[in-house]
Protein backbone atom coordinates (compact mmCIF):
# COMPACT_ATOMS: atom_id res chain seq x y z
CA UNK A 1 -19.13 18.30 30.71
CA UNK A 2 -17.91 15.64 33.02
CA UNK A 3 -15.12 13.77 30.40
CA UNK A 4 -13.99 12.11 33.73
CA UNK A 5 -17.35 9.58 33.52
CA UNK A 6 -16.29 6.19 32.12
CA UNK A 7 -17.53 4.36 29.12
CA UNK A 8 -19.45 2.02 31.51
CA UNK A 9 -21.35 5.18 32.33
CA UNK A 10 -22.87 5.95 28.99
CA UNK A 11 -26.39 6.02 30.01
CA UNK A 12 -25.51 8.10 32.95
CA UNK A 13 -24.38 10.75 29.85
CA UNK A 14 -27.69 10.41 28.33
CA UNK A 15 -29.57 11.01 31.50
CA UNK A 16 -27.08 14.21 31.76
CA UNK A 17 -27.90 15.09 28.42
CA UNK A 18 -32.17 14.86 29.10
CA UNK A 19 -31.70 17.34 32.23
CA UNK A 20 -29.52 19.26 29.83
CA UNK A 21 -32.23 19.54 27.46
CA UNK A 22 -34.98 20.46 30.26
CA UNK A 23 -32.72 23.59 31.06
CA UNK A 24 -32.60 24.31 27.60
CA UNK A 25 -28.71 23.55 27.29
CA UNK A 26 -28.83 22.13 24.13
CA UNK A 27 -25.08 22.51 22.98
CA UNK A 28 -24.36 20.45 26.34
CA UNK A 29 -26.95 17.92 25.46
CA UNK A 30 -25.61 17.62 21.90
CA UNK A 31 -22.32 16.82 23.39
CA UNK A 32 -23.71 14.34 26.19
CA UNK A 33 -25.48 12.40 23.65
CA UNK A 34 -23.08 11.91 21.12
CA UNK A 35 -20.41 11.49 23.60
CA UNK A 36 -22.54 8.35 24.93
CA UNK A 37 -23.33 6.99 21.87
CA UNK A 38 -19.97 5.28 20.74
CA UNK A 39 -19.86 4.08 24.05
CA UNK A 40 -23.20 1.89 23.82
CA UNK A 41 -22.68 0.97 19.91
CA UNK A 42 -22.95 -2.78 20.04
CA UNK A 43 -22.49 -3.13 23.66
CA UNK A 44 -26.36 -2.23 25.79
CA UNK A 45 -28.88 -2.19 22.93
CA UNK A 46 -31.80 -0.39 25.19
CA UNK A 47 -29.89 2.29 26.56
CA UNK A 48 -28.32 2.69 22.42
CA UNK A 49 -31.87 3.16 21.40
CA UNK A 50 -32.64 5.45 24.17
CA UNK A 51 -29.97 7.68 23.46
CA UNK A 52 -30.69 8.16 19.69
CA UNK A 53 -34.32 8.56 20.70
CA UNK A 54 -33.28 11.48 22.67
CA UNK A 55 -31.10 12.91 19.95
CA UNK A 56 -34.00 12.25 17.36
CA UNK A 57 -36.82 14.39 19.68
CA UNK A 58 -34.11 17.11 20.66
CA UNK A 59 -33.40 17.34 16.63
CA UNK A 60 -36.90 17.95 16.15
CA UNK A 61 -37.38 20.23 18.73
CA UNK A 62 -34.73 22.12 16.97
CA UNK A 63 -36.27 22.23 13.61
CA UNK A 64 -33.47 19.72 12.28
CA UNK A 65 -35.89 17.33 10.79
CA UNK A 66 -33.47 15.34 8.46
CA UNK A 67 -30.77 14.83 11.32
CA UNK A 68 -34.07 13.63 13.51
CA UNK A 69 -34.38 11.11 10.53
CA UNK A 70 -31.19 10.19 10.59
CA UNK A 71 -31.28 8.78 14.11
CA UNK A 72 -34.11 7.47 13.81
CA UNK A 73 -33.10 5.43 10.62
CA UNK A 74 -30.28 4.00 12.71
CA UNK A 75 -30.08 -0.12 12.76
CA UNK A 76 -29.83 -0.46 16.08
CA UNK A 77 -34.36 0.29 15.89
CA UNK A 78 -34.18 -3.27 13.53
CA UNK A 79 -32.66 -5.06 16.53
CA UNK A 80 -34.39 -3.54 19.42
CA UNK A 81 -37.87 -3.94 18.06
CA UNK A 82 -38.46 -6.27 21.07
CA UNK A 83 -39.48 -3.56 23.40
CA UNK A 84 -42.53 -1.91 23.32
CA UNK A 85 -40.64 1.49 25.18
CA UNK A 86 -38.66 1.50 22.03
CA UNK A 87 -40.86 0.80 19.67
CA UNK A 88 -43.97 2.83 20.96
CA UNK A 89 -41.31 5.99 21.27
CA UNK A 90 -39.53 5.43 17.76
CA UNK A 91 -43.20 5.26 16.12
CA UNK A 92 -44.33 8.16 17.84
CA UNK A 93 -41.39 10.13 16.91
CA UNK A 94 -41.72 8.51 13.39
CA UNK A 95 -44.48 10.32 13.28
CA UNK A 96 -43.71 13.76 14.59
CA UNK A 97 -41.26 13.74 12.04
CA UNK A 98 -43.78 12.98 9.00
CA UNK A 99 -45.54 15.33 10.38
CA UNK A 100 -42.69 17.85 10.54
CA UNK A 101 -41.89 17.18 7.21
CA UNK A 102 -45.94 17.62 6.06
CA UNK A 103 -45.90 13.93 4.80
CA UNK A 104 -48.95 11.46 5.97
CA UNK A 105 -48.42 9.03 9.30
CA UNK A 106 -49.49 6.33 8.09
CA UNK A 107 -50.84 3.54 9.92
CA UNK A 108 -47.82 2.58 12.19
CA UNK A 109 -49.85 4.54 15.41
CA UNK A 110 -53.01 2.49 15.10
CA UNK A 111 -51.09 -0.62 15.35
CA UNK A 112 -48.98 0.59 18.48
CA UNK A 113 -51.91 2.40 19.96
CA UNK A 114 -53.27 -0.96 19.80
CA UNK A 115 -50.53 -2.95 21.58
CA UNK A 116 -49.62 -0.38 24.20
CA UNK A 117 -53.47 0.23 25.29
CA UNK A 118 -53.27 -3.59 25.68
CA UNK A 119 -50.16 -3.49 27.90
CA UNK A 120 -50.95 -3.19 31.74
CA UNK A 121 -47.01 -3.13 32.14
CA UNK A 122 -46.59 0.32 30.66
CA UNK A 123 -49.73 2.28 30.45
CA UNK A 124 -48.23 5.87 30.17
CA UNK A 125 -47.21 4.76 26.63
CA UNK A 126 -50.54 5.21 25.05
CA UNK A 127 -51.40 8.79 26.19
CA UNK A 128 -48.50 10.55 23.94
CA UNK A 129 -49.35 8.08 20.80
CA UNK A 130 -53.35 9.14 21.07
CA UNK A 131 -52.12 12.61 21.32
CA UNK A 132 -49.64 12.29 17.78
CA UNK A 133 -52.99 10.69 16.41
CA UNK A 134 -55.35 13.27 16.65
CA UNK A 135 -52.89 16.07 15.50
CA UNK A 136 -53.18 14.20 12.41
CA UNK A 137 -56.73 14.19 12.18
CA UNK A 138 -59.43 17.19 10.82
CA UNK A 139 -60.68 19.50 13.24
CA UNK A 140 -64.21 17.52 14.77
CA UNK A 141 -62.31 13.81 14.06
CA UNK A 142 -59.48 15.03 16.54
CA UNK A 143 -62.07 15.40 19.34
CA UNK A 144 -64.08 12.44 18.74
């Protein structure tokens, strides 16, 4: 599990703990992500929200909707609204967790839709939100 990395190298653990995920290891990505997360409490605000991001989609993935919830409530999301990475990837999995839990969007994905179509900077952000729509939406409205 690689206990020798230093606290500096938090987001190296959370990196470790994606690949983990990709090979399906999802006891070692458990461990990588809540291992890194004490380290970057308060210290690297990005790479904080990053992690819990991570833990939030692998919850889901997982079918552990309320523990997705639970990082996704965290108050580090209040102080790192200021990037649109964050914010278009906590909405999205906002979302896939309303819909996990058979409760209604909302209108939170219109509104970053909107903003990340209108961001040259980062245009891969709008593909996965226009996806999260239209599984919302009735069968024709989807493929409109």
């Amino acid at each position: 599990l690689h206990e020798d990395l230093p606290a500096a190298s938090a987001g190296h653990r959370t990196m470790l703990g994606g690949c983990a995920v990709q090979l399906g290891r999802y006891d070692e990505a458990l461990d990588h992500f809540n291992l890194s997360l004490p380290a970057l409490t308060g210290k690297i605000i990005p790479a904080h929200g990053s992690t819990l991001l991570h833990l939030a989609q692998l919850w889901l993935h997982l079918g552990q909707p309320s523990r997705a919830g639970q990082a996704l409530d965290d108050p580090i999301f209040e102080v790192a609204q200021g990037t649109l990475s964050i914010r278009a990837r906590h909405g999205l999995l906002r979302a896939r967790l309303a819909r996990a839990l058979s409760l209604p969007a909302g209108d939170a994905l219109d509104a970053l839709l909107a903003e990340a179509e209108g961001a040259a900077t980062v245009p891969y952000l709008a593909l996965p939100l226009r996806l999260e729509q239209a599984l919302g939406l009735a069968g024709e409205a989807a493929c409109a």
